[in-house]
Protein backbone atom coordinates (compact mmCIF):
# COMPACT_ATOMS: atom_id res chain seq x y z
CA UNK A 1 6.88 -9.17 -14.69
CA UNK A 2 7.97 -12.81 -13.61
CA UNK A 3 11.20 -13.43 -11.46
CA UNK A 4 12.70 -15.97 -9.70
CA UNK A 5 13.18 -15.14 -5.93
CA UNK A 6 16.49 -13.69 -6.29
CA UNK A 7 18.41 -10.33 -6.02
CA UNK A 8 16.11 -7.85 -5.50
CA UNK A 9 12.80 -9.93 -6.29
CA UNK A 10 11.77 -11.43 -3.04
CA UNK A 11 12.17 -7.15 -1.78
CA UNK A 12 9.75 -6.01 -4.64
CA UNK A 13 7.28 -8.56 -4.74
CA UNK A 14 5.03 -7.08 -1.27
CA UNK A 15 4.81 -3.80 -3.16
CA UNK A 16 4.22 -4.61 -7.12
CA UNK A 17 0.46 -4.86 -6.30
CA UNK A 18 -0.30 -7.72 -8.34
CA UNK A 19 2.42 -6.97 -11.25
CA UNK A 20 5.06 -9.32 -10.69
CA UNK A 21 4.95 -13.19 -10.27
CA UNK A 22 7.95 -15.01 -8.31
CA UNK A 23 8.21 -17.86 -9.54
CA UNK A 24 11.05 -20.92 -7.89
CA UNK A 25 14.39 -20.64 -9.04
CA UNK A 26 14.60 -24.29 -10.14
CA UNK A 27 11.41 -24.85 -11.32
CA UNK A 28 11.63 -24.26 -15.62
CA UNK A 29 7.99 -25.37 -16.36
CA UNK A 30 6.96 -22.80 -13.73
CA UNK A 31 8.86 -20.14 -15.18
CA UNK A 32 7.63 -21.21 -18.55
CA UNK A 33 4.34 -21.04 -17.36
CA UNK A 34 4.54 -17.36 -15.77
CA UNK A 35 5.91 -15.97 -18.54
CA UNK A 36 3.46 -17.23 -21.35
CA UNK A 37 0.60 -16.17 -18.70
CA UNK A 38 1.84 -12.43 -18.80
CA UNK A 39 2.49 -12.66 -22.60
CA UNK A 40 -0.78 -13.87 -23.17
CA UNK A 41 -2.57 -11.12 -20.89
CA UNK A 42 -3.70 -8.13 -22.91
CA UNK A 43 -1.74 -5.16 -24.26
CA UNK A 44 -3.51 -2.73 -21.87
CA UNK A 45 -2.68 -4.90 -18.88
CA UNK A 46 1.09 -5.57 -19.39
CA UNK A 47 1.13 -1.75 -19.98
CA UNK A 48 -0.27 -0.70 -16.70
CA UNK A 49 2.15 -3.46 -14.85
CA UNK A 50 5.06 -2.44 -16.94
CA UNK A 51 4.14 1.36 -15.64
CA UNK A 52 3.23 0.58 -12.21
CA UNK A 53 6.61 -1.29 -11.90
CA UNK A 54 8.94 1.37 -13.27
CA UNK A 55 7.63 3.66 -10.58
CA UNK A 56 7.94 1.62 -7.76
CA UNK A 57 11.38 0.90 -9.09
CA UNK A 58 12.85 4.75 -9.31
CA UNK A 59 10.32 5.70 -5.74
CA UNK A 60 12.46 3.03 -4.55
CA UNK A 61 15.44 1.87 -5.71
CA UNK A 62 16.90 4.76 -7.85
CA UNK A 63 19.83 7.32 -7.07
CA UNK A 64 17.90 9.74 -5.80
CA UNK A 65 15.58 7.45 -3.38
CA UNK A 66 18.96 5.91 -1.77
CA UNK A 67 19.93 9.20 -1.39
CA UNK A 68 16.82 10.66 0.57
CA UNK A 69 16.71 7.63 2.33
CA UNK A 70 20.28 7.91 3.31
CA UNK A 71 20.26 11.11 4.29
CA UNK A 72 16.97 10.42 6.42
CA UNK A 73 18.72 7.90 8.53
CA UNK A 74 21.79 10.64 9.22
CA UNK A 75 19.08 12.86 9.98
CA UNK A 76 17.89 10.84 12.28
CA UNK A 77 21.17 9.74 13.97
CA UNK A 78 22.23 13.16 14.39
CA UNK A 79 19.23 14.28 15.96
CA UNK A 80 19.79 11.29 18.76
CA UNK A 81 22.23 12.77 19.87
């Protein structure tokens, strides 16, 4: 996956092991570059990063993980007390 380092990017990128590129947010040729390097890898390769990202996305970011993680932290609060 390529991305410019903004929204949720720059949060991603330390955990994607190795399956996103962040690329500068004015920089075109860059950008160009990144993406024709992941278009050109092979099949099998974009597959596994297109995988590995999904699942960091919903053990992450999805309903359910804000939810958890939520509920964690009152959890936690309440037992401070």
């Amino acid at each position: 996956m390529v991305a410019t380092p903004v929204g949720i990017a720059p949060e991603l990128e330390p955990y994607a092991s190795g399956g996103l590129t962040v690329v500068a947010a004015q920089d075109p040729r860059e950008l160009a570059e990144a993406i024709v390097r992941y278009l050109s890898s092979p099949q099998a390769c974009r597959d596994r990063i297109a995988k590995s990202n999904r699942e960091l996305i919903e053990s992450r970011f999805s309903i359910p993980a804000w939810v958890d993680r939520v509920s964690d932290l009152y959890a936690e609060l309440l037992a401070r007390q």
